[in-house]
N, C-alpha and C. Protein backbone atom coordinates (compact mmCIF):
# COMPACT_ATOMS: atom_id res chain seq x y z
N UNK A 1 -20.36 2.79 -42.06
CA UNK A 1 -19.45 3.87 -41.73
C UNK A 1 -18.09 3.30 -41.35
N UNK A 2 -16.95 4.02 -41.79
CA UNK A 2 -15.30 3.36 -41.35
C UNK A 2 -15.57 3.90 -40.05
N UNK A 3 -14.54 2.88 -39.16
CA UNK A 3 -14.80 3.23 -37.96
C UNK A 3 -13.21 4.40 -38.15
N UNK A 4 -13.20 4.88 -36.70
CA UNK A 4 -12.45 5.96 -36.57
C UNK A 4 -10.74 6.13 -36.73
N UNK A 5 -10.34 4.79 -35.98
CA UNK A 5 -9.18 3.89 -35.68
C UNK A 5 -9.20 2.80 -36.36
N UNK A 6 -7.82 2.16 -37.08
CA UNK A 6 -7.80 1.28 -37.41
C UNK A 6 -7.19 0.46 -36.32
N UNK A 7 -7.12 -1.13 -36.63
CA UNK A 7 -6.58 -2.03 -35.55
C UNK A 7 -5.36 -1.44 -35.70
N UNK A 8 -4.49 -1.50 -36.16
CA UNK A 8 -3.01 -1.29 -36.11
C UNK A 8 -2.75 0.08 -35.25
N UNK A 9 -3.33 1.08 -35.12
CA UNK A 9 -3.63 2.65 -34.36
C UNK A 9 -3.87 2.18 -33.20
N UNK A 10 -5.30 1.06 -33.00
CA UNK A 10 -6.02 0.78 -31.53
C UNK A 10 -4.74 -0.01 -30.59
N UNK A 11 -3.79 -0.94 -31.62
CA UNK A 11 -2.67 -1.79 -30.72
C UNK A 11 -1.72 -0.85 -30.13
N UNK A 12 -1.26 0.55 -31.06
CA UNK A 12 -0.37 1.60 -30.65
C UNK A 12 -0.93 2.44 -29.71
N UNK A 13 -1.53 2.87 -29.47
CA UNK A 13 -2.56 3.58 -28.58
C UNK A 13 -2.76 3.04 -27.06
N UNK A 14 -3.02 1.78 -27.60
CA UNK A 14 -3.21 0.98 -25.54
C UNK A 14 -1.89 0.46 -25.31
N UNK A 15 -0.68 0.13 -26.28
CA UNK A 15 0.59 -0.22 -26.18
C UNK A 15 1.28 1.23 -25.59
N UNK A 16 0.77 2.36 -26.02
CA UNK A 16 1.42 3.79 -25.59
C UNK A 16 0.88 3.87 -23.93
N UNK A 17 -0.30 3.60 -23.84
CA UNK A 17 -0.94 3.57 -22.40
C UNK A 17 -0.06 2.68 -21.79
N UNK A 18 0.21 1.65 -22.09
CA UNK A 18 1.20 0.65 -21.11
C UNK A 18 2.37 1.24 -20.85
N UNK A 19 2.84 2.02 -21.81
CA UNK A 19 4.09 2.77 -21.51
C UNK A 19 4.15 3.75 -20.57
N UNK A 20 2.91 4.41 -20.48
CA UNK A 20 2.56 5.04 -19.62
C UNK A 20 2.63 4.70 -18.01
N UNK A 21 1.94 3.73 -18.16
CA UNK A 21 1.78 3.11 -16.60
C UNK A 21 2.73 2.59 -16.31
N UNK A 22 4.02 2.22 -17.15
CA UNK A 22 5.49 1.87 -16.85
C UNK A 22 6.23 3.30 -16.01
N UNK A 23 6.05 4.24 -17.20
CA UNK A 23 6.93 5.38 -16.53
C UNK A 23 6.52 5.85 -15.12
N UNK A 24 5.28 6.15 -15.17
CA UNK A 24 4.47 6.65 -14.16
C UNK A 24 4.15 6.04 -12.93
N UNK A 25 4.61 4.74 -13.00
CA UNK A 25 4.11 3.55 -11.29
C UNK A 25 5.15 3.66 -11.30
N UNK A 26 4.55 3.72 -9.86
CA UNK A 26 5.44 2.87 -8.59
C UNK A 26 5.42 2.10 -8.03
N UNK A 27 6.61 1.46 -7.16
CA UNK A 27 6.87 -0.11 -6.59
C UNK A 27 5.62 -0.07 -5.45
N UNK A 28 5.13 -1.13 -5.62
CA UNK A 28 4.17 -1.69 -4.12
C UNK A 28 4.80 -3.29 -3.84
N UNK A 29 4.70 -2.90 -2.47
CA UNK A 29 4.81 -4.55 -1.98
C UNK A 29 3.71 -4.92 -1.78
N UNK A 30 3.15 -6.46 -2.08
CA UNK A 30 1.80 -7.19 -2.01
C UNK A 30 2.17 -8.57 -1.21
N UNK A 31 1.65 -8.38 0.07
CA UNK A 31 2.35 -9.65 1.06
C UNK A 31 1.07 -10.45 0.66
N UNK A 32 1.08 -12.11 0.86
CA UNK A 32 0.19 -12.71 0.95
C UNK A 32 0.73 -13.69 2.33
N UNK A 33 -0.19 -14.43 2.69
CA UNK A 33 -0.32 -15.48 3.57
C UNK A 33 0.90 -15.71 3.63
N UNK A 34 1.80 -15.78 5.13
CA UNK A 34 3.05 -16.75 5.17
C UNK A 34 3.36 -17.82 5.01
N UNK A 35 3.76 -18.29 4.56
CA UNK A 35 4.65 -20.06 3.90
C UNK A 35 4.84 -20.75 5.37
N UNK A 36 4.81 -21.58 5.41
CA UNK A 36 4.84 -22.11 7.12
C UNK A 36 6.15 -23.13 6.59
N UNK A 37 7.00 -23.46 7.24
CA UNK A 37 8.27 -23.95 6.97
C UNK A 37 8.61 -24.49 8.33
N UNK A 38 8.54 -25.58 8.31
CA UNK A 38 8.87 -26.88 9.52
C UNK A 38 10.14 -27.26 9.50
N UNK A 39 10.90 -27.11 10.74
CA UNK A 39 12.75 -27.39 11.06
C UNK A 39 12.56 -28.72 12.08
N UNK A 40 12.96 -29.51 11.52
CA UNK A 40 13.64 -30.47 12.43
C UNK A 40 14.85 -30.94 12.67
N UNK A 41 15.37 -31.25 14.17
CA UNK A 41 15.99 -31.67 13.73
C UNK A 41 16.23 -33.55 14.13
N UNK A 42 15.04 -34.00 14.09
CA UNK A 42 15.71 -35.44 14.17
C UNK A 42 14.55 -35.81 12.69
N UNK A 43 15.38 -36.64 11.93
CA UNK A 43 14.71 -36.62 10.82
C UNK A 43 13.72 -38.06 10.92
N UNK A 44 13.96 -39.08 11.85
CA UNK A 44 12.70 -39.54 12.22
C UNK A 44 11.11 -39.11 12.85
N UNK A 45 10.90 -37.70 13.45
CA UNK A 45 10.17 -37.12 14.00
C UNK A 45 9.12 -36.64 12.30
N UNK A 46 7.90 -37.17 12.90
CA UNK A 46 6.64 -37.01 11.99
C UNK A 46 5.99 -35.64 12.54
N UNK A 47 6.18 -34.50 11.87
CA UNK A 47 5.43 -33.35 12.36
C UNK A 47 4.14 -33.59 12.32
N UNK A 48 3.49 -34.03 11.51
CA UNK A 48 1.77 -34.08 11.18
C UNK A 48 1.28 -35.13 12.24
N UNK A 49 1.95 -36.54 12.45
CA UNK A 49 1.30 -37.12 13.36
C UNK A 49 2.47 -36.93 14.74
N UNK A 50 2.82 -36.44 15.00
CA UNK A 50 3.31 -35.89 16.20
C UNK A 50 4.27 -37.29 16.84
N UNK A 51 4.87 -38.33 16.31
CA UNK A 51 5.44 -39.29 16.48
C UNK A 51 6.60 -39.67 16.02
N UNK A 52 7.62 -41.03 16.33
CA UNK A 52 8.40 -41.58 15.65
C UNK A 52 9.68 -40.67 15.86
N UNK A 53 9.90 -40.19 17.13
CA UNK A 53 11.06 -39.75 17.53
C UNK A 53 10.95 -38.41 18.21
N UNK A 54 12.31 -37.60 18.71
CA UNK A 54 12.38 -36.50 19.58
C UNK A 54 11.73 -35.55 18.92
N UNK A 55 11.23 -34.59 19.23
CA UNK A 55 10.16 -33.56 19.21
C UNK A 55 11.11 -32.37 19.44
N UNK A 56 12.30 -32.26 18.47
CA UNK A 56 12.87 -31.15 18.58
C UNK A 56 12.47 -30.47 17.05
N UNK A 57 11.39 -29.58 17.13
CA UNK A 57 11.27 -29.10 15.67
C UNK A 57 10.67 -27.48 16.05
N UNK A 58 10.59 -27.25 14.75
CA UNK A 58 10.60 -25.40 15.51
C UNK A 58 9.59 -25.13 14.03
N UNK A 59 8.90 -24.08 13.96
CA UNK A 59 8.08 -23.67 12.54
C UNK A 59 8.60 -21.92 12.47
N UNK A 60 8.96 -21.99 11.32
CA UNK A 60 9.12 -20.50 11.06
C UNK A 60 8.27 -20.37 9.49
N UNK A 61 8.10 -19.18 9.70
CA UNK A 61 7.01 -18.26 8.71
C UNK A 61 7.89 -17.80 7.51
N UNK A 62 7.87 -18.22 6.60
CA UNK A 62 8.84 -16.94 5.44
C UNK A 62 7.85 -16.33 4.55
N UNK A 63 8.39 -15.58 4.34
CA UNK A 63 7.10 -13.93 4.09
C UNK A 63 6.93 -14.77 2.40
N UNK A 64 5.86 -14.29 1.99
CA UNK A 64 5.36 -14.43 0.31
C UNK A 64 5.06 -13.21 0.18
N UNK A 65 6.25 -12.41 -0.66
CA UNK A 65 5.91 -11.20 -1.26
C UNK A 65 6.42 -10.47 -2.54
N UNK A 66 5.97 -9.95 -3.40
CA UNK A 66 6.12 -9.96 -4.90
C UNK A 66 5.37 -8.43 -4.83
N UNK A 67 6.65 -7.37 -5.49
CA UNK A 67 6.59 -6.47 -6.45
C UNK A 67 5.63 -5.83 -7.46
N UNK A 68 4.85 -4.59 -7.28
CA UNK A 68 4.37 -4.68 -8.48
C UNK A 68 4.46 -2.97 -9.23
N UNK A 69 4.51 -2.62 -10.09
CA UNK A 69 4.07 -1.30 -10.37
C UNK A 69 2.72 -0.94 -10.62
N UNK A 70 2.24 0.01 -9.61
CA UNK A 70 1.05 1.28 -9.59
C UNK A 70 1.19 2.20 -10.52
N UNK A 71 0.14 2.50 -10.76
CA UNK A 71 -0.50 4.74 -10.56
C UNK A 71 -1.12 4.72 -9.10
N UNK A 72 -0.88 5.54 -8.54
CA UNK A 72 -1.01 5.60 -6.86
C UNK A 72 -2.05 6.91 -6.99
N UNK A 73 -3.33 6.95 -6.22
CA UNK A 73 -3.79 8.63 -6.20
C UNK A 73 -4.17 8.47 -4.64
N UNK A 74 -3.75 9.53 -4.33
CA UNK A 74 -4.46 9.60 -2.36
C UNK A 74 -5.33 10.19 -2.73
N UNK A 75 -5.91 10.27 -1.54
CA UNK A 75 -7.51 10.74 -1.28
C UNK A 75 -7.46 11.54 0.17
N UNK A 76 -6.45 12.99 -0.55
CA UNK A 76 -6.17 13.72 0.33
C UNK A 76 -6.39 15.03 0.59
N UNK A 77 -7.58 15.05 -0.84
CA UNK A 77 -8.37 16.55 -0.64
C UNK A 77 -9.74 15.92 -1.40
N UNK A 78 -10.64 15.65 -0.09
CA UNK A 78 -12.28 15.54 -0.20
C UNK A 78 -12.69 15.85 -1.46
N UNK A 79 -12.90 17.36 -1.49
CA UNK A 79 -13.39 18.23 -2.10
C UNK A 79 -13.32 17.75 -3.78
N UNK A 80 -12.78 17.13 -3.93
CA UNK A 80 -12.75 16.73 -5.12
C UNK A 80 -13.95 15.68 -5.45
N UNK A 81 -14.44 15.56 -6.13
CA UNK A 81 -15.74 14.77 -6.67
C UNK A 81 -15.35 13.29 -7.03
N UNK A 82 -14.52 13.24 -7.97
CA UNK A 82 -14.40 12.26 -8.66
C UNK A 82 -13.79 10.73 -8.10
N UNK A 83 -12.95 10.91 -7.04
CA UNK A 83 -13.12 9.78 -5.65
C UNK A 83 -14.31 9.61 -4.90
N UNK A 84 -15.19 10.80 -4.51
CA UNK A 84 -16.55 10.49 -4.03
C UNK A 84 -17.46 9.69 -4.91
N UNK A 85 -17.64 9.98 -6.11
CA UNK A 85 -18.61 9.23 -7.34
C UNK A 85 -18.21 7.84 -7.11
N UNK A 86 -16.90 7.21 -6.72
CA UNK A 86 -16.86 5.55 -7.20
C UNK A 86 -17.82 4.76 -6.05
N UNK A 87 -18.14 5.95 -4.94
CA UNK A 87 -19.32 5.11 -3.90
C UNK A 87 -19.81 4.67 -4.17
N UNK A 88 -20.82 4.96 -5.34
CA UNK A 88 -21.84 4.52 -6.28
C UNK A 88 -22.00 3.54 -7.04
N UNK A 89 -20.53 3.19 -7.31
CA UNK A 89 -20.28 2.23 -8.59
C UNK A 89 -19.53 1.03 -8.41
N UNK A 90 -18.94 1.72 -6.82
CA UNK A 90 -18.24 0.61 -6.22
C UNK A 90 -18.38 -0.47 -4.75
N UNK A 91 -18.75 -1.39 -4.55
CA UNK A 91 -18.76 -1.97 -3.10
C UNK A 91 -17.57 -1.18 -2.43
N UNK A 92 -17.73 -0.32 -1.58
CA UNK A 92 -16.54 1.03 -1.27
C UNK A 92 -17.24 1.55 0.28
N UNK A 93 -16.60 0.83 1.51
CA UNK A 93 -17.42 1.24 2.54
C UNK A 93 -16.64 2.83 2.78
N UNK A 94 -16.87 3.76 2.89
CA UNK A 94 -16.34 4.95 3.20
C UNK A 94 -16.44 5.38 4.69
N UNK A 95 -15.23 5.52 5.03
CA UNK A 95 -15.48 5.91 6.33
C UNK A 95 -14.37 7.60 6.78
N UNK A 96 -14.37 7.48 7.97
CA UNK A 96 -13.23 9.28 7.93
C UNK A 96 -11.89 8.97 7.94
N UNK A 97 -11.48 7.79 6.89
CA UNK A 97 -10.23 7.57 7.13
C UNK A 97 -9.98 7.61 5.41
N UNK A 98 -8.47 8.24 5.27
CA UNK A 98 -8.54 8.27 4.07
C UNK A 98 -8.03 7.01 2.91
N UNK A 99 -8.23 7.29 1.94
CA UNK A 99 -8.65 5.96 0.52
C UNK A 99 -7.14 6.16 0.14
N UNK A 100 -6.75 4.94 -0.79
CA UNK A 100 -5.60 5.13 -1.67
C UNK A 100 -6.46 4.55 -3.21
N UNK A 101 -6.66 5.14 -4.18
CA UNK A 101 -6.57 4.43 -5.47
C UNK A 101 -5.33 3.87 -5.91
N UNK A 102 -5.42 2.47 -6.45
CA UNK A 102 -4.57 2.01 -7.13
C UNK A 102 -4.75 1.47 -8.34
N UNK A 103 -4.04 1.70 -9.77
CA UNK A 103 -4.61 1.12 -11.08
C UNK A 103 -3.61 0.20 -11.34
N UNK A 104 -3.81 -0.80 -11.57
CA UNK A 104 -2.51 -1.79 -11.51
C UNK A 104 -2.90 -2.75 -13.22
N UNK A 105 -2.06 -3.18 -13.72
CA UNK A 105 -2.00 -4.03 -14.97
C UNK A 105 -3.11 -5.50 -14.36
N UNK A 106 -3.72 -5.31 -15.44
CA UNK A 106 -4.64 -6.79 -15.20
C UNK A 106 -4.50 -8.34 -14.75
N UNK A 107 -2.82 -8.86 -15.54
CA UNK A 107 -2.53 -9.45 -14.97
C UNK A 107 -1.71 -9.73 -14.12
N UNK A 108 -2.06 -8.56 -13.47
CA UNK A 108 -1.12 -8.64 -11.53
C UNK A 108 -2.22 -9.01 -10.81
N UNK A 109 -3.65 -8.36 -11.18
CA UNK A 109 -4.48 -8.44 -10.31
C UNK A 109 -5.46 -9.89 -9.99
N UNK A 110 -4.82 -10.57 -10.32
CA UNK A 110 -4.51 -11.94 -9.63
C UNK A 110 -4.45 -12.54 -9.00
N UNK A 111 -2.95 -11.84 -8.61
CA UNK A 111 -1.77 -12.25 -7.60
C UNK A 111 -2.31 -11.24 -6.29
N UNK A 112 -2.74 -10.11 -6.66
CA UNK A 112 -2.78 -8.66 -5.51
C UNK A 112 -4.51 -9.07 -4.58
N UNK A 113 -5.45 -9.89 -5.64
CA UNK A 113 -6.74 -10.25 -5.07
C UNK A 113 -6.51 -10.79 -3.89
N UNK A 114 -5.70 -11.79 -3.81
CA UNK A 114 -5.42 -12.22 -2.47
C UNK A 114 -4.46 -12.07 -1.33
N UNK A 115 -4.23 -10.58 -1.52
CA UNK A 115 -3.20 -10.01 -0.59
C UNK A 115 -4.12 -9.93 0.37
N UNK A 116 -3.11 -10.24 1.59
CA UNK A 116 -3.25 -9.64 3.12
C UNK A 116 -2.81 -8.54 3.55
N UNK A 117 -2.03 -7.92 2.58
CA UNK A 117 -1.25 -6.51 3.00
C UNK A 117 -0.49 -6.13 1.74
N UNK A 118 -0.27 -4.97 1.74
CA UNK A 118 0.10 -4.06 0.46
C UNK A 118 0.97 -2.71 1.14
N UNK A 119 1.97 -2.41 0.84
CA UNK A 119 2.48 -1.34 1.77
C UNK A 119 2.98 -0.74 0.25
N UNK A 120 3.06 0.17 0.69
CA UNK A 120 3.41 1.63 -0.13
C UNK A 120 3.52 3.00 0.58
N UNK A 121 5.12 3.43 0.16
CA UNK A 121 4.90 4.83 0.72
C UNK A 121 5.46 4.08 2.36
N UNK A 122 6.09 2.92 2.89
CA UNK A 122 6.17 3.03 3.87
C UNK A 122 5.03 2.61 5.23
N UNK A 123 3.81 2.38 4.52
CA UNK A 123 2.50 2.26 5.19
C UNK A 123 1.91 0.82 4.66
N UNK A 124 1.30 0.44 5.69
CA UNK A 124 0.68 -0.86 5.34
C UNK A 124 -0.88 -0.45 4.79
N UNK A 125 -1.84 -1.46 3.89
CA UNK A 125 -3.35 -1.54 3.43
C UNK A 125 -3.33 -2.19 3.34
N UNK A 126 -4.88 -2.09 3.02
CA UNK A 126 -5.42 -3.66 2.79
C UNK A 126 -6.44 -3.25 1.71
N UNK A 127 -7.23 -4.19 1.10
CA UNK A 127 -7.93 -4.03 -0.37
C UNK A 127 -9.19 -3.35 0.69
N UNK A 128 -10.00 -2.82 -0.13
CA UNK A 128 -11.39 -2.01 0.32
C UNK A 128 -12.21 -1.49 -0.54
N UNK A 129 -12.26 -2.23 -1.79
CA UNK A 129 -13.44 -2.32 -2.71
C UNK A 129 -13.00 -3.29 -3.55
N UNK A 130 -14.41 -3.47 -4.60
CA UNK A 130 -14.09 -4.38 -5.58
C UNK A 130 -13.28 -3.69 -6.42
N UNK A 131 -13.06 -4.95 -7.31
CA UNK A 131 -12.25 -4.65 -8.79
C UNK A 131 -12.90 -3.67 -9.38
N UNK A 132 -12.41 -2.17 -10.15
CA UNK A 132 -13.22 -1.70 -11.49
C UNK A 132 -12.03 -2.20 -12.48
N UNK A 133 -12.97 -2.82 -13.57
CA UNK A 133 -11.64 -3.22 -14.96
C UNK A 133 -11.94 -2.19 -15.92
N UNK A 134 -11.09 -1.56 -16.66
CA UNK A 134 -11.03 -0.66 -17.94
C UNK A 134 -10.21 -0.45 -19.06
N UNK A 135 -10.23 -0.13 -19.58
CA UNK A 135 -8.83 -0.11 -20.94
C UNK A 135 -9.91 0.89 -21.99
N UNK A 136 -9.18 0.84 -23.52
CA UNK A 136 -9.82 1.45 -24.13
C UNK A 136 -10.20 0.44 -25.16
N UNK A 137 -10.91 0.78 -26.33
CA UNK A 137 -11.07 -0.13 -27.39
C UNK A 137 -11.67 -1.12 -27.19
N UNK A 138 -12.23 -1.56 -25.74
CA UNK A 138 -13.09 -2.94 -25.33
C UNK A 138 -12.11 -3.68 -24.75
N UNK A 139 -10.88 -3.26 -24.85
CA UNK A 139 -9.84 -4.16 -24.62
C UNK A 139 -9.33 -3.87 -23.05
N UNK A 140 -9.76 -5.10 -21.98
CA UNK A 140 -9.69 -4.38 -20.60
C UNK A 140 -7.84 -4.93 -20.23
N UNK A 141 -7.66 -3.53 -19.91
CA UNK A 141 -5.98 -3.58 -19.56
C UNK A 141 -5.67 -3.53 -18.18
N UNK A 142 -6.18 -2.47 -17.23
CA UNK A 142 -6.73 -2.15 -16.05
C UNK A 142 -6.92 -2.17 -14.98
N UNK A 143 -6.64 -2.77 -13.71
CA UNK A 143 -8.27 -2.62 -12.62
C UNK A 143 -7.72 -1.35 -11.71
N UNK A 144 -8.79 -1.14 -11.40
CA UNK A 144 -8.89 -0.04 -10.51
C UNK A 144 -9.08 -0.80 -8.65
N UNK A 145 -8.38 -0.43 -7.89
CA UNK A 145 -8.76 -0.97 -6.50
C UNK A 145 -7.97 0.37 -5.63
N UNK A 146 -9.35 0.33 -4.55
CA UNK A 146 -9.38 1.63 -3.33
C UNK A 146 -8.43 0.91 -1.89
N UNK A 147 -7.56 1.80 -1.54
CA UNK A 147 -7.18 0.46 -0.31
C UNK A 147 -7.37 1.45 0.88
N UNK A 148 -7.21 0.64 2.29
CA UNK A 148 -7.33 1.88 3.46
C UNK A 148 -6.83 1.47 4.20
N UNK A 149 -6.21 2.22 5.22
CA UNK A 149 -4.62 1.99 5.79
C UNK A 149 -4.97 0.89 6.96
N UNK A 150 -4.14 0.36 7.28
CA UNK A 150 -4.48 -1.01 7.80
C UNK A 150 -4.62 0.11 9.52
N UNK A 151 -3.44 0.78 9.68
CA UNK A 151 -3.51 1.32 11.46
C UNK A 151 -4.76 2.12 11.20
N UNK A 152 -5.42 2.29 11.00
CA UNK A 152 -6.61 3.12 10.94
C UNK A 152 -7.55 1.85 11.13
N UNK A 153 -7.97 0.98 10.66
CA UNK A 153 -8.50 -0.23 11.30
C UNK A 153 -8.09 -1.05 12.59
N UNK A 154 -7.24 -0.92 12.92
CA UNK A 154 -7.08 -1.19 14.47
C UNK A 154 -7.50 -0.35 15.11
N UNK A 155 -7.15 1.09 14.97
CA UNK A 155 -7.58 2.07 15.88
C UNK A 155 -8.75 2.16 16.34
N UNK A 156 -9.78 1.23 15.38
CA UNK A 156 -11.23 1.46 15.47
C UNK A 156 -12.20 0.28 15.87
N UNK A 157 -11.17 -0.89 15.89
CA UNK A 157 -11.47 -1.99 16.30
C UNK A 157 -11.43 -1.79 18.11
């Protein structure tokens, strides 16, 4: 049997989806781990072995953070099914605080696996399920990740 789509249709089709997720995302910030950055100022002074001159040195933090475009969905009316179903399918602890879906391009999700923080909208998260990967045609373009607001985890700590 011919299949339905030819290759040349299947490349226009998930190339139209990318266009999609261009128009349609939005900016997220994805912080990771701070950069630790050592000031001295006597340039004989050994930070690591703590020797070889005055001990005037200071450490400052500079942020590691990189841009990405979303599809953003809140999880701001229950009642809807289809955020409840990924319990099932997903390592997804659910609790009474609410979810953010995020579908982000595959190869961001990379860089975003090892975030410590993700703000959007003004609000800080953090990751809170696994990866789902998807695309069409077999061809995974995709992932899907649930996040949950970081002050809602203090509050409960």
């Amino acid at each position: 049997m011919q299949p339905f789509f030819k290759d040349y249709e299947k490349r226009n089709i998930a190339e139209q989806l990318l266009g999609l997720h261009e128009t349609f995302g939005r900016d997220i910030v994805v912080y990771k781990e701070a950069r630790k950055v050592i000031m001295s100022s006597d340039p004989s002074y050994n930070y690591l072995y703590g020797n070889s001159g005055d001990q005037n040195s200071s450490v400052q933090y500079e942020p590691v953070r990189k841009v990405f475009k979303v599809r953003i969905k809140y999880d701001n009316n229950r009642d809807l099914e289809y955020m409840a179903e990924a319990n099932s399918q997903l390592k997804l602890s659910r609790t009474g605080d609410s979810l953010v879906r995020i579908k982000l391009k595959i190869e961001d999700y990379d860089y975003i696996k090892e975030a410590k923080r993700i703000e959007l909208d003004g609000r800080l998260f953090h990751i809170n399920s696994d990866p789902k990967f998807h695309g069409l045609f077999d061809q995974i373009q995709f992932c899907t990740l649930y996040l949950k607001p970081i002050e809602a985890v203090a509050q409960g700590s």
